[in-house]
Structure formats: structure tokens, C-alpha cells
N, C-alpha and C. Protein backbone atom coordinates (compact mmCIF):
# COMPACT_ATOMS: atom_id res chain seq x y z
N UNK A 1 -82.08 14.03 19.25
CA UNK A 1 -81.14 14.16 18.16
C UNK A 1 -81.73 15.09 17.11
N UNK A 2 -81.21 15.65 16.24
CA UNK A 2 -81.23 16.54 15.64
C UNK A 2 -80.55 16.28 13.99
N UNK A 3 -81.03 16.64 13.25
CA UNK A 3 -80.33 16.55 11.77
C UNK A 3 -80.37 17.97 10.83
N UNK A 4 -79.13 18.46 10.60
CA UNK A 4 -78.60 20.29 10.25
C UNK A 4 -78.63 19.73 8.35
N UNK A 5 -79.51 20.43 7.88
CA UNK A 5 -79.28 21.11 6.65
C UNK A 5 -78.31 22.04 6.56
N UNK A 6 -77.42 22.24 5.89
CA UNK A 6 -76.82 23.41 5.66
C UNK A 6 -76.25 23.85 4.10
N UNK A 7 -77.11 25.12 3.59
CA UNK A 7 -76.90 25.32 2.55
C UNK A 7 -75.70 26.48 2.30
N UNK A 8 -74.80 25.95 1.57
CA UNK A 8 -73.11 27.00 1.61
C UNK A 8 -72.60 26.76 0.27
N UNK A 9 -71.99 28.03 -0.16
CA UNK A 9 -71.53 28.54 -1.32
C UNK A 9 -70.31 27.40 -1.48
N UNK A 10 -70.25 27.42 -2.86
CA UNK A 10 -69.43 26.52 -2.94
C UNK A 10 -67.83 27.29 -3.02
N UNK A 11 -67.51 28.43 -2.72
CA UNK A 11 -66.52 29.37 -2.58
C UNK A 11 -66.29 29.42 -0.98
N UNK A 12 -67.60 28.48 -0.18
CA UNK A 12 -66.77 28.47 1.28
C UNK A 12 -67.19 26.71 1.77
N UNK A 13 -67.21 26.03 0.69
CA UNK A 13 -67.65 24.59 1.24
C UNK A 13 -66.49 24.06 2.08
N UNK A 14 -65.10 24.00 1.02
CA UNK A 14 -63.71 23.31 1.66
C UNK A 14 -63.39 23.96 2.73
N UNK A 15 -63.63 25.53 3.37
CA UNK A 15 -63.49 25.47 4.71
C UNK A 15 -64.84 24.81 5.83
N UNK A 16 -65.45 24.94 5.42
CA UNK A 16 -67.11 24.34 6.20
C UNK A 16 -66.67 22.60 6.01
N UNK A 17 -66.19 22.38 5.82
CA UNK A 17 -65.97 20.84 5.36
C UNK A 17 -64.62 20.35 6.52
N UNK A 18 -63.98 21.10 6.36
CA UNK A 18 -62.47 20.85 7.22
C UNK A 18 -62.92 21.20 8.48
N UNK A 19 -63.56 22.36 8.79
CA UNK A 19 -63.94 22.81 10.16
C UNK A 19 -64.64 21.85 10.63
N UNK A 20 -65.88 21.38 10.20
CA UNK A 20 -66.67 20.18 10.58
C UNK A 20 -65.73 18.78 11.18
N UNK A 21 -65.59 18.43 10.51
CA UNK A 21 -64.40 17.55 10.84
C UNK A 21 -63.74 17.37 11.28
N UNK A 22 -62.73 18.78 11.49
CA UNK A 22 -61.97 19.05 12.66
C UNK A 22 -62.65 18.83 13.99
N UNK A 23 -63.59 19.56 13.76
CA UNK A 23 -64.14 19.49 15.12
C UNK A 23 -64.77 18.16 15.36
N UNK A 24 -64.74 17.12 14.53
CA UNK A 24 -65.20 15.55 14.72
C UNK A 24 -66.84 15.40 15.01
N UNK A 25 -67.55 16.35 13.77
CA UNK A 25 -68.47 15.91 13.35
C UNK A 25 -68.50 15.51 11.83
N UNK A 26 -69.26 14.66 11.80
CA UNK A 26 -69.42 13.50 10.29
C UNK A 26 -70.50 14.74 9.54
N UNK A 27 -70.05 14.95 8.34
CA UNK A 27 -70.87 15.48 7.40
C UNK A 27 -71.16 14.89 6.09
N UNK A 28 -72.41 14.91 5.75
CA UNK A 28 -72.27 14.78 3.98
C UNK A 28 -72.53 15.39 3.67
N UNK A 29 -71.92 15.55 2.42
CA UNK A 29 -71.71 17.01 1.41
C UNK A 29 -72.83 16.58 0.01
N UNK A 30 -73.52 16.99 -0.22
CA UNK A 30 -74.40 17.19 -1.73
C UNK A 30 -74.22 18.31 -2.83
N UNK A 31 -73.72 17.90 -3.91
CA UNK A 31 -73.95 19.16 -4.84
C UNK A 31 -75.13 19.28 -5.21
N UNK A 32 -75.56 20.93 -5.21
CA UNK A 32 -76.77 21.23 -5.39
C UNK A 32 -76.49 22.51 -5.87
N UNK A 33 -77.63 23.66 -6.59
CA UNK A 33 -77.63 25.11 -7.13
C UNK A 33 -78.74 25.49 -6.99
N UNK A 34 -78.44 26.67 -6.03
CA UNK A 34 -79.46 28.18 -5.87
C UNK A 34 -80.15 28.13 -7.09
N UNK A 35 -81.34 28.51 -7.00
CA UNK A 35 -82.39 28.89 -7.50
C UNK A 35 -82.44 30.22 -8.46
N UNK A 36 -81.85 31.22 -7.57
CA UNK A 36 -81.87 32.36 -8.31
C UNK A 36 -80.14 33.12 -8.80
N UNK A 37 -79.58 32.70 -8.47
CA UNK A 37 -78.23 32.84 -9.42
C UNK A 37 -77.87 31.37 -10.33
N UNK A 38 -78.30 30.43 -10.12
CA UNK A 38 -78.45 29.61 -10.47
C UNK A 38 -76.72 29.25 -10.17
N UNK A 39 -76.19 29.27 -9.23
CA UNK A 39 -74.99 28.73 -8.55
C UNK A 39 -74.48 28.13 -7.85
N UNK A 40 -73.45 27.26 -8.14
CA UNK A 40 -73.32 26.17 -7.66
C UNK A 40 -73.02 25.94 -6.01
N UNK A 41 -73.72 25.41 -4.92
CA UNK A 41 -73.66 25.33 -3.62
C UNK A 41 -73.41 23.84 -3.27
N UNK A 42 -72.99 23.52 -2.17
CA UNK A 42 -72.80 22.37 -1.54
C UNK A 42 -74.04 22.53 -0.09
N UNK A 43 -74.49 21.36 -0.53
CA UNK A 43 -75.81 21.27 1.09
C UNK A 43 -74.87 20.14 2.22
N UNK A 44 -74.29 20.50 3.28
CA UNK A 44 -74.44 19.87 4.17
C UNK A 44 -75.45 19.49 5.12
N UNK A 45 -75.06 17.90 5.27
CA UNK A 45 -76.01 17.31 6.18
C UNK A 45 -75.27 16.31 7.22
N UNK A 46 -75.65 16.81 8.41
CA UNK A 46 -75.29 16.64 9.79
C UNK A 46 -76.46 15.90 10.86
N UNK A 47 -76.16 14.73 11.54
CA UNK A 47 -76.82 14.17 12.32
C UNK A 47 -76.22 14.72 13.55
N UNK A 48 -77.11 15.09 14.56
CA UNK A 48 -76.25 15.78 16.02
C UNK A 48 -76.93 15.85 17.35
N UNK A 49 -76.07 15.09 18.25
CA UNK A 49 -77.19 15.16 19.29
C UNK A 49 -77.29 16.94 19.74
N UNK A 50 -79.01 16.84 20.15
CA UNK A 50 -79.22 18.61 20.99
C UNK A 50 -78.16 19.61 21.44
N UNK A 51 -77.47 18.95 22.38
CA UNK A 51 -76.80 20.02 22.70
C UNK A 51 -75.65 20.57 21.90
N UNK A 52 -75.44 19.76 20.72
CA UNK A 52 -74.59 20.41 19.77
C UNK A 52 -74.27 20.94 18.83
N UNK A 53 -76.17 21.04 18.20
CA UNK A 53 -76.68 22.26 17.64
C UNK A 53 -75.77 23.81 16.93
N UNK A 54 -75.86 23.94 18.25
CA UNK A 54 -75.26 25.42 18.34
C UNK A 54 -73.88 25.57 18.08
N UNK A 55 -73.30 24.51 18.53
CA UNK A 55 -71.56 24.75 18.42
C UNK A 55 -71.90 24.43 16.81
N UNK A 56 -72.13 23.36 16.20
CA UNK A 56 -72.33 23.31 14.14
C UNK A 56 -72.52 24.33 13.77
N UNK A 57 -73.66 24.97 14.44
CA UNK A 57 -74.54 26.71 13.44
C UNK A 57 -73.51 27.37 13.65
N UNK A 58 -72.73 27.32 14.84
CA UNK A 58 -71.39 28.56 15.47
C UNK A 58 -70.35 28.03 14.20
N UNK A 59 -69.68 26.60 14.06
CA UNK A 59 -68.81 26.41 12.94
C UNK A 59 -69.26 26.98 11.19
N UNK A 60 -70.58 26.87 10.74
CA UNK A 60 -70.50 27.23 9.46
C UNK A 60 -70.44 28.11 9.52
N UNK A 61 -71.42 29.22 10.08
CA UNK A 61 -71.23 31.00 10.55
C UNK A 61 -70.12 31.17 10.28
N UNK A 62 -69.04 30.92 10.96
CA UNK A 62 -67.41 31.65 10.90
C UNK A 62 -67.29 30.89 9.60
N UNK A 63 -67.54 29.86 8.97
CA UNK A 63 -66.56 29.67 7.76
C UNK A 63 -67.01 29.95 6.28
N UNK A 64 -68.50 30.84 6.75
CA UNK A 64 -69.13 31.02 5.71
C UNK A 64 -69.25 32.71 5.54
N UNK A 65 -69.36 33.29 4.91
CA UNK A 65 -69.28 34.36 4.46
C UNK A 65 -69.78 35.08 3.53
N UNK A 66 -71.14 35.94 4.23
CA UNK A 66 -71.80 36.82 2.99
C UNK A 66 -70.94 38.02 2.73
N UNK A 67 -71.09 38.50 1.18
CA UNK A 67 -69.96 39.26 0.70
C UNK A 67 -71.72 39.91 -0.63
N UNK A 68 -70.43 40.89 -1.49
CA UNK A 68 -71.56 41.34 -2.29
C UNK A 68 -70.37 40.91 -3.60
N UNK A 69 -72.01 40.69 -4.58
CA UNK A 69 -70.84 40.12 -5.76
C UNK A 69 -71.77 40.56 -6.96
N UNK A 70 -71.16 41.64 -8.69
CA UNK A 70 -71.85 42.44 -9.49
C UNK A 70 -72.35 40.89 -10.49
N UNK A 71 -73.42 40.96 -10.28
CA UNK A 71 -73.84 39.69 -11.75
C UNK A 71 -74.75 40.73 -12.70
N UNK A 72 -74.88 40.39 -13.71
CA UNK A 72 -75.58 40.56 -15.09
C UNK A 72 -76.77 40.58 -15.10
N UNK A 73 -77.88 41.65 -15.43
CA UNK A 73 -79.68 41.66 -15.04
C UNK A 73 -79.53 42.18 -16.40
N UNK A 74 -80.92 41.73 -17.11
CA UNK A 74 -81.26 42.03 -18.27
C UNK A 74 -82.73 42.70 -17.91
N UNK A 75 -83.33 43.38 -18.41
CA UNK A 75 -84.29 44.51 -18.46
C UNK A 75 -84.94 44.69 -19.75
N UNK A 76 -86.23 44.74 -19.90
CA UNK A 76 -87.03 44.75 -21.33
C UNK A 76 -87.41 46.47 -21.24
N UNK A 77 -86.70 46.23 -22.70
CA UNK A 77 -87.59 47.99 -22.82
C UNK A 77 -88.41 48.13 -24.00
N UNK A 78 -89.37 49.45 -24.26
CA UNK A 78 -90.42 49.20 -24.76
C UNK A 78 -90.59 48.00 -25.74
N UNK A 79 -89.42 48.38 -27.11
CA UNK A 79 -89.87 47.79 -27.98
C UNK A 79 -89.50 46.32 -28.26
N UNK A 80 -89.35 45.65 -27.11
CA UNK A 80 -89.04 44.67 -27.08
C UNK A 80 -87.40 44.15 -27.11
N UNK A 81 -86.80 45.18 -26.87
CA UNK A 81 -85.74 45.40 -27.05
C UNK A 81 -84.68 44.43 -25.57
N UNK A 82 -83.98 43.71 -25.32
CA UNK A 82 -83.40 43.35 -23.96
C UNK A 82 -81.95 44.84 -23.55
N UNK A 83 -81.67 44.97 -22.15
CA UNK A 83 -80.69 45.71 -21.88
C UNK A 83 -79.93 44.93 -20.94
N UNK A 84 -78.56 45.08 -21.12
CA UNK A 84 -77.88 44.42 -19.77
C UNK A 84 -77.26 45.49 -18.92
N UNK A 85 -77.67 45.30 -17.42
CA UNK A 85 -76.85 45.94 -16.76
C UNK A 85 -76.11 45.05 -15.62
N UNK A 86 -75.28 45.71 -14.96
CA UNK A 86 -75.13 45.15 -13.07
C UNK A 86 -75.65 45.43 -12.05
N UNK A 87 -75.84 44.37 -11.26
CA UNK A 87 -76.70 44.03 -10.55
C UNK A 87 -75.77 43.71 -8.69
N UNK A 88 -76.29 44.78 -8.20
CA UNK A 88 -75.15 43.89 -6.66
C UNK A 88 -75.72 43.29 -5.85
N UNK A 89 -75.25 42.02 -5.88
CA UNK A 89 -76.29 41.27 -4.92
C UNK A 89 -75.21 40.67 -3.47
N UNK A 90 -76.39 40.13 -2.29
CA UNK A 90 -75.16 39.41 -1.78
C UNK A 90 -75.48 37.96 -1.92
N UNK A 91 -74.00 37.58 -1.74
CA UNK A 91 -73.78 36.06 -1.85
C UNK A 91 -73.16 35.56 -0.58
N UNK A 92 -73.21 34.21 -0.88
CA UNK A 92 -72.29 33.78 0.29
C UNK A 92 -73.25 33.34 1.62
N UNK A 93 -72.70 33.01 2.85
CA UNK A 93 -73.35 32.84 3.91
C UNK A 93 -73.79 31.45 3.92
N UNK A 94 -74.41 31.59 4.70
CA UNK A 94 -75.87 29.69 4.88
C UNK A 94 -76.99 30.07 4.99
N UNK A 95 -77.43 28.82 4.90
CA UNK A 95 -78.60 28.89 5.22
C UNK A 95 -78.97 27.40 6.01
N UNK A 96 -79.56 27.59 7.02
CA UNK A 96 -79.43 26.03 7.99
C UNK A 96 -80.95 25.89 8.47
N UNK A 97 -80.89 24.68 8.49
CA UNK A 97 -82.08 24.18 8.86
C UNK A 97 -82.11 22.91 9.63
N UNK A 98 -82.75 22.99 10.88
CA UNK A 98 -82.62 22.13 11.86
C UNK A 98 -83.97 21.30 12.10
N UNK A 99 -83.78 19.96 12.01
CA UNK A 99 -85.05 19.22 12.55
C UNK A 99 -84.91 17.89 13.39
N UNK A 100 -85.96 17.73 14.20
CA UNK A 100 -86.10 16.74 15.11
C UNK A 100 -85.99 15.43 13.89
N UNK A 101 -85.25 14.13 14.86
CA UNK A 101 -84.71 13.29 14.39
C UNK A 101 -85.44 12.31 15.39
N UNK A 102 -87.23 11.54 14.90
CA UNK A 102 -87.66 10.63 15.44
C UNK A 102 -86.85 9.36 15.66
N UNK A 103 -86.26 8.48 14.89
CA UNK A 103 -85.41 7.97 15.10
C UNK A 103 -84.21 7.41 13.90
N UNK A 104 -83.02 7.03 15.13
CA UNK A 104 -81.57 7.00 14.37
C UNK A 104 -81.01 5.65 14.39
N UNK A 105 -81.07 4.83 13.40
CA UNK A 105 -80.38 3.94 13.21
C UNK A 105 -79.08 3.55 12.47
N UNK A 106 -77.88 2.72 12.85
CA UNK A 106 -76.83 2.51 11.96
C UNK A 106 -76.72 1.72 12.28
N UNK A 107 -76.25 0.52 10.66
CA UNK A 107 -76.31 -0.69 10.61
C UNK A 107 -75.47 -1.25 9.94
């Protein structure tokens, strides 16, 4: 057995959420925020036996989506002065993480 981290924008959680499900795997959803945009993401977490791995990583993939999006960078110049410019970064996508599941109990 196996247990899927999955870290997803919160601009593609409600499809990653419906797809899961649809397809009749149990997820829990956590609010959580990136580090460096400091934006708001949903972490799914998935218990799954081995061989079904791949079909989960195959469901968030399609319902997740890196894109590029302009945010706000500030820049110091000499005299101490701040500047704002834009910044294109990408967003979006997952990030998944899979680990062995010594053991599974429900009670």
C-alpha cells in the first residue's frame, strides 16, 4: 500500500477533488500555502493500494495545470530605496509524493 501527498493550487483543487472521487478514490483535502508566493494550496492525501499509484498521479496531472502568472518583485537599489516590478512565474501543477505504507488500519 502506498499513501500520495499531493500538493495543488487551489485554482485546480475542485477539479482534483471531483476527479478523485469520481474515480472512487477517498481523499483528504488540507488547507495549506506555498512557501514562496505565499498561496493558498490544498494538499491531498490518498491511501492506495500499488498498483494504483499511477492511475491517481495520471488523475491530478490532467486536472492540474501549470500556467504562467505576472506577481509583484520588489528590488533594492542603491540608496536604500525599494522598486516594484513584474515578475513571470509559473504556477499551478502538483507536486506528489509517494510513500510506502508499513501498516493500515481502520477502526
Amino acid at each position: 500500500m502506498k499513501l500520495i501527498f499531493a500538493i495543488v493550487s487551489n485554482d485546480d483543487s475542485s477539479a482534483v477533488s471531483s476527479a478523485l472521487t469520481k474515480n472512487g478514490y477517498s481523499v483528504t483535502k488540507l488547507a495549506t500555502t506555498g512557501g514562496f508566493l505565499m498561496a493558498g494550496n490544498t494538499t491531498f492525501i490518498s491511501g492506495v493500494e500499488d498498483d494504483q499509484v499511477d492511475k491517481v498521479i495520471e488523475i491530478i496531472s490532467k486536472q492540474s495545470s501549470r500556467r504562467t502568472q505576472i506577481v509583484p518583485s520588489t528590488s533594492t537599489m542603491d540608496v536604500g530605496m525599494y522598486s516594484s516590478f513584474p515578475v513571470e512565474v509559473t504556477v499551478g501543477g502538483s507536486t506528489i509524493f509517494v510513500l510506502n505504507v508499513d501498516r493500515f488500519e481502520k477502526v
